[in-house]
Each structure stands twice: as C-alpha cells, then as structure tokens.
Protein backbone atom coordinates (compact mmCIF):
# COMPACT_ATOMS: atom_id res chain seq x y z
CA UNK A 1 113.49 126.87 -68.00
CA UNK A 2 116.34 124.12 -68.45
CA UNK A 3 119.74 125.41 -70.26
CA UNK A 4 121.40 122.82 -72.30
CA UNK A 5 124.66 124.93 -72.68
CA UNK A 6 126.71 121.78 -73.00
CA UNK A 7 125.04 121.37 -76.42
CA UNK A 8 127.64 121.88 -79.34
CA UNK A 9 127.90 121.27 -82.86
CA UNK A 10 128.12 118.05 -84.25
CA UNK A 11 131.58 117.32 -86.65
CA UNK A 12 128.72 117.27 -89.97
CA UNK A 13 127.03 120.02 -91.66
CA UNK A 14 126.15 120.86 -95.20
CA UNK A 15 128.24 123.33 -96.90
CA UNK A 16 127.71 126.99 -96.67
CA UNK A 17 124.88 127.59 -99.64
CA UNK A 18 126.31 129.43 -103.13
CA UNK A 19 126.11 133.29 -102.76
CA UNK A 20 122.77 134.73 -103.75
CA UNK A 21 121.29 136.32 -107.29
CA UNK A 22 121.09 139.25 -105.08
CA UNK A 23 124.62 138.99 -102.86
CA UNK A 24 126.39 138.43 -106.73
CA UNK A 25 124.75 141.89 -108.29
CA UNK A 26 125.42 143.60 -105.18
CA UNK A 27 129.39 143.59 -105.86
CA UNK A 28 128.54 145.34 -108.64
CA UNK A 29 126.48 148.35 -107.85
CA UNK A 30 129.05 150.03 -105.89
CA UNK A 31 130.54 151.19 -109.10
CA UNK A 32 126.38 151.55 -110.98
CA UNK A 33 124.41 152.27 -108.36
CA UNK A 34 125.55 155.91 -107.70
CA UNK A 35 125.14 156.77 -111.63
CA UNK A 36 121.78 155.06 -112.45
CA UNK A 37 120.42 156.98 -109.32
CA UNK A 38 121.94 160.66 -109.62
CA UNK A 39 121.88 160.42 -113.75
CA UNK A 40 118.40 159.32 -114.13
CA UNK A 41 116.76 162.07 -111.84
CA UNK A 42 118.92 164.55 -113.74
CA UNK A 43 117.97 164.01 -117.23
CA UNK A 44 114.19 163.24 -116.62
CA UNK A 45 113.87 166.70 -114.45
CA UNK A 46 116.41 168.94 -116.09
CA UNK A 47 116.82 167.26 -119.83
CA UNK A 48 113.43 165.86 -120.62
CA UNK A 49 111.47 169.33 -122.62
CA UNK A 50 111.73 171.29 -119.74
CA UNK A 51 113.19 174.18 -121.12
CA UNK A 52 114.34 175.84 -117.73
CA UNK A 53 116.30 178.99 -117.75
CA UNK A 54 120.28 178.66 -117.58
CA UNK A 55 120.44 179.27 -114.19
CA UNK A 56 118.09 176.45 -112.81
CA UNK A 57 119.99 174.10 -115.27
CA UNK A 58 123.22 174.98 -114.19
CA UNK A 59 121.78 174.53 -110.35
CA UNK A 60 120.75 171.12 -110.95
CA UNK A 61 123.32 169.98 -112.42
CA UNK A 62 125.34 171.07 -109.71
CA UNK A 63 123.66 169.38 -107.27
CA UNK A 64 123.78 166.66 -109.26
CA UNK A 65 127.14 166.11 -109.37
CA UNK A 66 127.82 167.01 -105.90
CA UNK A 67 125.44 164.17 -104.88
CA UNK A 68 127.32 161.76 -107.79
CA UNK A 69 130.82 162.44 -106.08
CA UNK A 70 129.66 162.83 -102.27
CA UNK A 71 127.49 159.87 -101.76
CA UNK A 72 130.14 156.99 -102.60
CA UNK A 73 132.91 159.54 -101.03
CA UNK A 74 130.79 160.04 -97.44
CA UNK A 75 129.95 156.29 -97.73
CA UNK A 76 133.94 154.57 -97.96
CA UNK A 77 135.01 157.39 -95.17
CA UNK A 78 131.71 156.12 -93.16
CA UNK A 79 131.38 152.57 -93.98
CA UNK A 80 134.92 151.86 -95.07
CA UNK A 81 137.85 151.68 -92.56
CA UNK A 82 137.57 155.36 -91.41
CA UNK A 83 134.15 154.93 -89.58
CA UNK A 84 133.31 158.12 -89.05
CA UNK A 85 130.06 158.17 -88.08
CA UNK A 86 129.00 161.70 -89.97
CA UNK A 87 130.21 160.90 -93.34
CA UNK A 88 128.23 157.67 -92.43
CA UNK A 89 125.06 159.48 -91.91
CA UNK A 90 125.37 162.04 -94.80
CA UNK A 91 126.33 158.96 -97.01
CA UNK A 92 123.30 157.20 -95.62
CA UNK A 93 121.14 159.96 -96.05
CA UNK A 94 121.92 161.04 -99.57
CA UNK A 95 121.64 157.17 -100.26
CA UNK A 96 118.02 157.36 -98.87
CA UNK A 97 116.95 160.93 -101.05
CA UNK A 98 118.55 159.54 -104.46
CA UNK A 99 116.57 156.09 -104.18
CA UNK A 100 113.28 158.01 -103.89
CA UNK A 101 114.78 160.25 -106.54
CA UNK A 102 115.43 157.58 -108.67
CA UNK A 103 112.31 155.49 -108.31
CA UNK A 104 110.04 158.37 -108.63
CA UNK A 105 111.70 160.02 -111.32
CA UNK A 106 111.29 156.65 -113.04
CA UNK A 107 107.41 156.09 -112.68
CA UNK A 108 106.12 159.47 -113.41
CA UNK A 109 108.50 160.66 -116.25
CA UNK A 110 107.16 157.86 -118.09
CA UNK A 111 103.15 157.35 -116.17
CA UNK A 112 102.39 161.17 -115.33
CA UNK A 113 103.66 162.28 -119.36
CA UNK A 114 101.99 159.83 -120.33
CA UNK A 115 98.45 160.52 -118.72
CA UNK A 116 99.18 164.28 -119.26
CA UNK A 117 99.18 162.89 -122.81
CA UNK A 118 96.40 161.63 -123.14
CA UNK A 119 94.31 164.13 -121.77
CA UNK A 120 95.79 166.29 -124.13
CA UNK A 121 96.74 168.86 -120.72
CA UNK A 122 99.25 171.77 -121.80
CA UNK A 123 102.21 171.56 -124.36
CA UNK A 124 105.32 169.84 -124.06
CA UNK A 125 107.38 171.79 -122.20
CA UNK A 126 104.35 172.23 -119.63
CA UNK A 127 104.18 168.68 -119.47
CA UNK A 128 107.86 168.20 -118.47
CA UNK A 129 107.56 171.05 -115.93
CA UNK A 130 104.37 169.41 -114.05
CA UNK A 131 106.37 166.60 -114.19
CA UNK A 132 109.49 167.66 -112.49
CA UNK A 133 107.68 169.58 -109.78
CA UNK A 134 105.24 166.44 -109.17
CA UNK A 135 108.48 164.28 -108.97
CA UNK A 136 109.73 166.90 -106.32
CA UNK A 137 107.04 167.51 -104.33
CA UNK A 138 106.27 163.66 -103.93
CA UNK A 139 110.13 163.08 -103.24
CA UNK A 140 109.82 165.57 -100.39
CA UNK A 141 106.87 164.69 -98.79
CA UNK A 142 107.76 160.58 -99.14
CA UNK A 143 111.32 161.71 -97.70
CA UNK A 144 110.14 163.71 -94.38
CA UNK A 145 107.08 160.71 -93.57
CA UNK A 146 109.81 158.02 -93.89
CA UNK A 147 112.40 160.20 -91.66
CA UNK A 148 109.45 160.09 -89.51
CA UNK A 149 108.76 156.55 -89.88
CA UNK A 150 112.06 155.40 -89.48
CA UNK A 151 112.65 157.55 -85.70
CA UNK A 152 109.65 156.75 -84.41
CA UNK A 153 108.85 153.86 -81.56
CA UNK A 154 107.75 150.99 -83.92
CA UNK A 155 104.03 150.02 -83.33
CA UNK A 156 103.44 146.81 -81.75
CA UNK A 157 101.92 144.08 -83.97
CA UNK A 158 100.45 141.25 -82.34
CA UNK A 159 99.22 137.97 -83.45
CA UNK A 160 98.24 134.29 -82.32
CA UNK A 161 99.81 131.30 -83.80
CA UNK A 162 98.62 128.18 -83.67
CA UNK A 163 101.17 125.39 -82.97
CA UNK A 164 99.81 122.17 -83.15
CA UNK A 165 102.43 120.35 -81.00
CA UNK A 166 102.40 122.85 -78.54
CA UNK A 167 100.94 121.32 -75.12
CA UNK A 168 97.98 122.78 -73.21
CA UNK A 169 100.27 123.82 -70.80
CA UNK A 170 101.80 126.55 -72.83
CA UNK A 171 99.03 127.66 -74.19
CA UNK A 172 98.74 131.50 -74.63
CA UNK A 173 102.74 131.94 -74.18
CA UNK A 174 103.50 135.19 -74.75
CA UNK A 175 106.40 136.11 -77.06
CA UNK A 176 107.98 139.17 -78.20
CA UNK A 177 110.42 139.85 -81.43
CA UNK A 178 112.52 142.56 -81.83
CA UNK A 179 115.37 142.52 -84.66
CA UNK A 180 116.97 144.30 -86.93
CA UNK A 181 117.93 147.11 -84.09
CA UNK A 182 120.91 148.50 -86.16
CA UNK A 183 122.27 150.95 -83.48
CA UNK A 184 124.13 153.21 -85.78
CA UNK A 185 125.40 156.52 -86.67
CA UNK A 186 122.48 158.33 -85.47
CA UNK A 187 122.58 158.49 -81.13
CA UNK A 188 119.71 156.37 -81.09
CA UNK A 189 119.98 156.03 -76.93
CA UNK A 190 116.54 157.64 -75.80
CA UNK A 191 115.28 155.44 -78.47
CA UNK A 192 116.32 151.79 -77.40
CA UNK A 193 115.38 153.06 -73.79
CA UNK A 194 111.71 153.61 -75.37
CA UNK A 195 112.20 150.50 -77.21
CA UNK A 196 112.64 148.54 -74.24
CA UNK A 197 109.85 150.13 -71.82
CA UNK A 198 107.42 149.11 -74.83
CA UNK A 199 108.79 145.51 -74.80
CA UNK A 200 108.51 145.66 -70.46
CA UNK A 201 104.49 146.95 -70.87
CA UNK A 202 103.81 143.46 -73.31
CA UNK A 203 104.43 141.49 -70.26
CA UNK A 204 106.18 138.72 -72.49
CA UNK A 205 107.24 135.26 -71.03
CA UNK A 206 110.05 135.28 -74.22
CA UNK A 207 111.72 138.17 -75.44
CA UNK A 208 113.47 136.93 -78.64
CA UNK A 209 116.59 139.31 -80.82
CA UNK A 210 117.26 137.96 -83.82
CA UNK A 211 120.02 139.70 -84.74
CA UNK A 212 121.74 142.79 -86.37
CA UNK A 213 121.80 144.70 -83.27
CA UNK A 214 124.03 147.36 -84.27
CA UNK A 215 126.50 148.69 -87.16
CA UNK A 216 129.70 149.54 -85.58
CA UNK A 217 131.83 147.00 -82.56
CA UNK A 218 129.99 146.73 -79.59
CA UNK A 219 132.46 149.14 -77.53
CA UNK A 220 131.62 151.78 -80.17
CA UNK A 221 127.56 151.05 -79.79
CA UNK A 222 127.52 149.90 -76.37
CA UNK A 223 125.36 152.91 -75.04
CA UNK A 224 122.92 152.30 -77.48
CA UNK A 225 122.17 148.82 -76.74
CA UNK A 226 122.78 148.95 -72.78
CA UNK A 227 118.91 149.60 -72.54
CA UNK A 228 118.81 146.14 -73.73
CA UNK A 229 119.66 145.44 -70.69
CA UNK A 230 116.46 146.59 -68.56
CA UNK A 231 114.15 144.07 -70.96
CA UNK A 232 112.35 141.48 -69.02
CA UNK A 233 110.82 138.39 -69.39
CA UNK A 234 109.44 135.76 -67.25
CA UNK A 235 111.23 132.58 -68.65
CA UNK A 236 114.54 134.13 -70.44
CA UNK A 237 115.52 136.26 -73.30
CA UNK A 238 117.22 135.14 -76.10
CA UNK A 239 119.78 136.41 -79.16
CA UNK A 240 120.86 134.86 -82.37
CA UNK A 241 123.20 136.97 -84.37
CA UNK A 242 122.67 138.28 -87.71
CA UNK A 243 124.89 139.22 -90.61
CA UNK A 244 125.69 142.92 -89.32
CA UNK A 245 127.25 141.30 -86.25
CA UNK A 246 129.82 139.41 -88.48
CA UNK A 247 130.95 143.39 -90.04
CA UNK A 248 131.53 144.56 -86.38
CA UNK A 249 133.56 142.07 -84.19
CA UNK A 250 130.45 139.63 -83.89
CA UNK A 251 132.00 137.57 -80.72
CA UNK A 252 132.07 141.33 -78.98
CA UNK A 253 128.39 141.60 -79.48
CA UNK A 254 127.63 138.02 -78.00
CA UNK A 255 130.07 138.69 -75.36
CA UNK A 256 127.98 142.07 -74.59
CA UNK A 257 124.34 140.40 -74.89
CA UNK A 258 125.87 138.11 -72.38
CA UNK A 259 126.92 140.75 -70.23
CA UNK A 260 122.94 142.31 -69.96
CA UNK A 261 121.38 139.23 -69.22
CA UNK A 262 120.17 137.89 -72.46
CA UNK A 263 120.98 134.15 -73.46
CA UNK A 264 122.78 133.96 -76.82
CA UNK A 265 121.63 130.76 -78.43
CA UNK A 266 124.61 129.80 -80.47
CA UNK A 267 123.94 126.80 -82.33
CA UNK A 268 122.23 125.64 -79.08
CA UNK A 269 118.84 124.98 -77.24
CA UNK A 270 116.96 126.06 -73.87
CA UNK A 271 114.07 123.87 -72.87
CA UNK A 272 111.07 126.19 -71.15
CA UNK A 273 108.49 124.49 -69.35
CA UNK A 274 105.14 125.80 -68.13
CA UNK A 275 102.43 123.58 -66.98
CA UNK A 276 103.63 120.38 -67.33
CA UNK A 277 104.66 121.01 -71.03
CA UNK A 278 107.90 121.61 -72.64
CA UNK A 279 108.98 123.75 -75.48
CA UNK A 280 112.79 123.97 -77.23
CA UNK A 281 113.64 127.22 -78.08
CA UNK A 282 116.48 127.01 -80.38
CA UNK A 283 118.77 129.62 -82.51
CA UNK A 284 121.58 129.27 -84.63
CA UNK A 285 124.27 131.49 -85.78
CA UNK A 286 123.53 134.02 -88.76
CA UNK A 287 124.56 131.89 -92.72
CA UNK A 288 126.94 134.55 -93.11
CA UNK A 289 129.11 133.35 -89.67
CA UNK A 290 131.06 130.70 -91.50
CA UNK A 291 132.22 132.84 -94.56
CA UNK A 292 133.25 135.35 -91.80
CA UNK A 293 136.57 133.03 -90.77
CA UNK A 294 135.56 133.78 -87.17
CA UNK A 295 136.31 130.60 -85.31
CA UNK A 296 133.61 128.59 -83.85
CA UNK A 297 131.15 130.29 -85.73
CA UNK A 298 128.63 128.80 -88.14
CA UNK A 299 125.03 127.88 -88.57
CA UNK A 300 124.60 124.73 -87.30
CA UNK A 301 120.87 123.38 -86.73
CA UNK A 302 122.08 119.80 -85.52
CA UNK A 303 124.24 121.05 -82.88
CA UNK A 304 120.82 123.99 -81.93
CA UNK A 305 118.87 120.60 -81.39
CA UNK A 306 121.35 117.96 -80.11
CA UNK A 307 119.77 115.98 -77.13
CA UNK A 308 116.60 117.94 -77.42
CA UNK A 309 113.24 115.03 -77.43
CA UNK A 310 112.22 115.41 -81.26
CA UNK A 311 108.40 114.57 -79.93
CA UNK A 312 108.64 118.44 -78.44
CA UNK A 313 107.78 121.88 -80.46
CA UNK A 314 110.72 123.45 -81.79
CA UNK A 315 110.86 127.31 -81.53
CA UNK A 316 113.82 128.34 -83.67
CA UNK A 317 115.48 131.84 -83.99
CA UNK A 318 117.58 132.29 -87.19
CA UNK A 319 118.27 135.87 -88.77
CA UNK A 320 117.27 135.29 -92.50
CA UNK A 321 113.95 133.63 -93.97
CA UNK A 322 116.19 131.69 -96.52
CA UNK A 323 116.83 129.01 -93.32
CA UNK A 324 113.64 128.20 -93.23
CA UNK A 325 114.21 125.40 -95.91
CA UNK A 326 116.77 123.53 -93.22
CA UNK A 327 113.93 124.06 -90.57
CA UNK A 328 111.70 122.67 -92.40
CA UNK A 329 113.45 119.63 -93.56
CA UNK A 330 114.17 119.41 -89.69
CA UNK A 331 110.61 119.65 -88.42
CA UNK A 332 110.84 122.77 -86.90
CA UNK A 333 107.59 124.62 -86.21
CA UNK A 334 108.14 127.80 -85.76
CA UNK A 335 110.85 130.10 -87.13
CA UNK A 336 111.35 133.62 -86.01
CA UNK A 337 113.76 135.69 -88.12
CA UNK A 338 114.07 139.47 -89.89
CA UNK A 339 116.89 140.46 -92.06
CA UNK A 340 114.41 142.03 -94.60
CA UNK A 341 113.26 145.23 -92.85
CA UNK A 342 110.33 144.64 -95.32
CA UNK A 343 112.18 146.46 -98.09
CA UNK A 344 112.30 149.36 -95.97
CA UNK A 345 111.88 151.98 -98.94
CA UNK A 346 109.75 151.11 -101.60
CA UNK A 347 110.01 149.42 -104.04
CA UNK A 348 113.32 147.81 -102.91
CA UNK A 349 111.21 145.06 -101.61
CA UNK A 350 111.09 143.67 -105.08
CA UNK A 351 115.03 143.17 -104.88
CA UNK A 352 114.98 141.16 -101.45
CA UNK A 353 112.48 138.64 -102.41
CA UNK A 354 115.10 137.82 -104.81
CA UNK A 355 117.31 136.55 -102.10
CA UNK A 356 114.80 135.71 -99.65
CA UNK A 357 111.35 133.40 -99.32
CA UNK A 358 109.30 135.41 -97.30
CA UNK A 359 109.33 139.29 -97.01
CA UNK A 360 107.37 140.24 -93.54
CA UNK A 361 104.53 138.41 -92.06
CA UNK A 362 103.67 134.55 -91.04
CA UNK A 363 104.06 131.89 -93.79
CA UNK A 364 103.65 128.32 -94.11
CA UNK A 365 106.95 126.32 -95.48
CA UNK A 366 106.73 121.95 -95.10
CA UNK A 367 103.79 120.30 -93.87
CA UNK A 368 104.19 121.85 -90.55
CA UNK A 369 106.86 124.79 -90.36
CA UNK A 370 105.82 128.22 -89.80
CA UNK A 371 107.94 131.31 -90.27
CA UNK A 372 107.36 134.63 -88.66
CA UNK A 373 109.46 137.53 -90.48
CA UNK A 374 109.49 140.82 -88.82
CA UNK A 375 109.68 144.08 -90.70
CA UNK A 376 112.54 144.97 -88.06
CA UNK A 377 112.82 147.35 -85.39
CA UNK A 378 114.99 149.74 -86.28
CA UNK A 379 116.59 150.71 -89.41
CA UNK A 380 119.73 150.29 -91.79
CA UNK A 381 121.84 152.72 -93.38
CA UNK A 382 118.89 155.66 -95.26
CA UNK A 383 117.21 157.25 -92.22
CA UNK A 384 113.70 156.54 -93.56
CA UNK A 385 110.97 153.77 -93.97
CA UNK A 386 108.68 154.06 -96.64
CA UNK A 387 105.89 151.57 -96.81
CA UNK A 388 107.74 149.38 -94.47
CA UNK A 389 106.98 149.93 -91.07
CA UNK A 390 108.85 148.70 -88.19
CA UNK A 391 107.73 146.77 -85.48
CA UNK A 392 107.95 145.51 -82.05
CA UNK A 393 105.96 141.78 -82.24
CA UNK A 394 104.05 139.92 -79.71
CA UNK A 395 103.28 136.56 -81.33
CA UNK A 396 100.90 134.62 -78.51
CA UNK A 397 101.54 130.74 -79.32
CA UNK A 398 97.83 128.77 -79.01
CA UNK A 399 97.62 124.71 -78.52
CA UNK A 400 95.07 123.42 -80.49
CA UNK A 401 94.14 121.20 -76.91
CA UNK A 402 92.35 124.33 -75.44
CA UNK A 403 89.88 126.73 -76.88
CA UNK A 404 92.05 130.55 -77.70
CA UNK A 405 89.36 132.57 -75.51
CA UNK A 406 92.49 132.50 -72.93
C-alpha cells in the first residue's frame, strides 16, 4: 500500500450544487411536521365515527397534546444547543412512534374503512373502532420489531463486483463497508465492540467508513467509537466524513479516526497493490463540508485523484449517492457511499429518493461507474428500523482476467 498524503486540492472546483427539493422542504417541517403527525392520528382514531366514551376521548387527546408540545420541546433541548442526551432520546423516540402513527393512521383510515365497506362488515361506528385498534395494534408491533431492528448487530451482506479494470492480481479483494454508525444518545459501547469483532471475523483486506460516525463532538462520543479502533485489515482502513461530522466539530472526528489507526482520505488517494496490480482508493470530503465554513474542507475529486495513473481502477469513498454524477464524469468505477439508511422507517424512503439517485444496493451510473449504497450500520435519531435493515458489507471485487471460482 503506497500513501500519497502529499496529494492536495487543486485551486479549481465547481461550485457547491443548489440545496436539494428535499434540504429546501426540510426548513419547513420543523414548524408542520409535529402537527401533520400528532393531528392526523388524533382525528382518524378519536374523531372519525368512533363514538368512544368521554373518558377515552379526553385520554387521547391528552396524549395527544402532550406528544404535540413534548416532541419539538425534547428535540431543541436535545438537538439544539443544550445537548442533553435524554431529551435527545425521548425527542427521538416520540419522533419514531408518531411517524408510524402517522403513516399508518393514514393507509388504513382510508384502505381498512374502505374494505370494511365493501364487505358490508358491522356499522359505522364498528368500522371506526376496528379501525383504530388495527391502527394500534400494527403501530405497536411495527414499533417493538424496529426497536429490535435498529439494536441489533446488523447482518452481513455480501456480494461480488465485477470491475473490469481491476487486474488479475487483485482479484477476489476483500472489502468491507460500514457507515452511517451514528454513535448517539443511546450508550451504544457493547455495540460498536460487537460491530467491530463482526468486521475482524470477514477477514477484509479494506475496511472502508464512509462517514457519519457519530451525533455529538468526538470527546462527547469517543467511547463509543474507540472500538473502532480494534478493526483490522490487511492493506489499511479508510474514512471519508459525512454530513453528521460537519454538526459535531468534524476536524475532531478526523483528528480521532487518526488517532485509532484508520486513514482519513480527505480529498486524497492511497494506491494498494497486490500481485503485481494496483488499485486507487480514493475519498473525498462529505458535499456538505464547504457550506460548513470549516477551513480546508470541501469535496474535491481532482485533488482525491491528483498524480494517481488514470489507466488504474478507481475505488472512491464519498458519503452521499448524489456524487456519483462527478464520479462518473471522472471515470471512477466504483463508488462506496450511505447517507440513506435505506429510509430507515417506511415509507420515508419515498422522501430520500427525492434528494438522492440510488437508495441501497449496487447501481450502474456512466458507461462504467458503479455505486454501492449501504443501508447503514447504525441508526439516526428514532430508535427503530422498519423495512430498512442495517448492514455490515463485504463487497469481494472480481477481474474479469480470471474465472470468480476463487
């Protein structure tokens, strides 16, 4: 492995790209989000022909507007400059039960009615009642699998991919993604450490982080991620940072990463070499690092490839999917990245494919870029996954020289 550290960004680079569909409604929901999902709920399981006696009304309603008032309050005291990490985790939490809420609430006071409808089962005010206690009873059951979901150590997902510039030489590489960590709130220690022994019993060559290790500076999170530190490779490990790092003091998260051995690729290259072949492995800084005013950081895929042969495979780590469209137009042929978390809790997936191309999986972008995007490790904010599993990858790169029976 060959470091090209002296590598730095050239004077040129395109502007930062316009803020997203999705990044421009998000400045807005602060203020809608917490009615839509506490007012909807409330009138299709309290309001909708129910009938319920005066006490269960008055119940709801309470709880209602407790969770109206307390979710934003526990989130600005959590997420807001107070940082306390249990306001956090109610906030997060109550975020996570009105979202199922919401969406449920939503599909089968209009779906289940109507079916119920149709085969002509009870009277109204039955109706409304199966309703609401379907609604419930899904809500709870979706809720404690995706606690479970969410906790758990994330299955490994393996796959080959097929570079076509890749030399004989490197043929059956072995490398391992994990992203999207988001050390938290929730004392996730015992976790990373199981994390990390899964990652040690892939026996990769490359064990790649692309990003959003944590939520919080890395003094407040550094027992979280110090398992990091135990992760091992046979050719290096590498870290790009992603947008969470540019929240939390970003430079004291590369300093850390630093610190426990990994390499972070800032806008720069390492060249790894296995039987007589030669592969760049490249990362850049997350697209949010410019807007973040921190100096020196930006993502910059000329100064990731400066000196590096352009007749060699490019391995490139960047946070989001949306840079695969500079990759491409670069040449690049593989790009590893997560940022989505696959939606995380359905059906929120259907908002991030408005602000990125790919939502979890391998995809083909250019006449020769491929882009891996991992469902994430870990977990943001809710404590739950829902139809979004996380994952630890093992991506095994073939050359199409030698037959893949390796």
């Amino acid at each position: 492995m060959t470091d090209t550290s002296d590598t730095r960004p050239a004077d040129s680079e395109a502007h930062a790209p316009r803020p997203s569909r999705l990044l421009r409604l998000m400045r807005y929901l602060p203020l809608i989000a917490p009615v839509l999902l506490w007012a909807a709920p409330y009138g299709v399981l309290l309001h909708t022909g129910q009938h319920w006696p005066v006490p269960v009304t008055l119940a709801g309603t309470a709880v209602s507007a407790l969770g109206l008032v307390g979710m934003p309050l526990a989130m600005m005291r959590g997420h807001g400059r107070r940082q306390q990490d249990r306001a956090a985790i109610v906030g997060d939490t109550l975020l996570g039960i009105s979202w199922v809420l919401f969406t449920w609430s939503i599909l089968l006071g209009v779906l289940l009615r109507l079916a119920l409808t149709v085969a002509d089962v009870g009277e109204g005010q039955d109706r409304a009642r199966i309703v609401t206690w379907t609604v419930l009873g899904i809500t709870a059951a979706l809720l404690a699998w995706g606690y479970v979901e969410a906790r758990r150590v994330p299955r490994v997902r393996r796959l080959d991919v097929q570079l076509p510039r890749l030399g004989a030489g490197l043929d059956g590489l072995r490398v391992v993604l994990i992203t999207d960590t988001h050390y938290g709130p929730l004392d996730r220690e015992p976790w990373s450490a199981q994390v990390c022994e899964t990652v040690n019993s892939l026996k990769a060559d490359l064990v790649c982080h692309t990003g959003d290790i944590a939520d919080g500076t890395a003094e407040r999170r550094r027992a979280q991620a110090a398992p990091l530190g135990t992760v091992r490779a046979t050719q290096a490990r590498v870290y790009v940072t992603g947008n969470h790092e540019y929240y939390s003091e970003a430079q004291g998260w590369v300093d850390l990463m630093d610190e426990l051995g990994w390499k972070p690729l800032r806008n720069r290259h390492l060249l790894l070499e296995r039987g007589g072949d030669t592969l760049v492995v490249a990362g850049v800084d997350d697209v949010t690092a410019e807007s973040s005013g921190l100096a020196g950081h930006r993502a910059h895929l000329a100064g990731a490839l400066h000196g590096a042969d352009p007749d060699l495979p490019v391995l490139l780590l960047a946070h989001q999917p949306k840079f695969i469209d500079r990759a491409a137009a670069d040449g690049v042929d593989l790009q590893l990245s997560g940022h989505t978390h696959g939606g995380q809790i359905w059906p929120f997936h259907h908002l991030v494919r408005l602000d990125q191309p790919a939502l979890a999986g391998l995809s083909h972008h250019g006449p020769r870029t491929l882009l891996y995007t991992s469902r994430g490790t870990g977990f943001w904010g809710p404590p739950f996954r829902i139809f979004a599993p996380s994952e630890i990858t093992l991506l095994v790169l073939r050359s199409p020289h030698l037959p893949t029976s390796k």
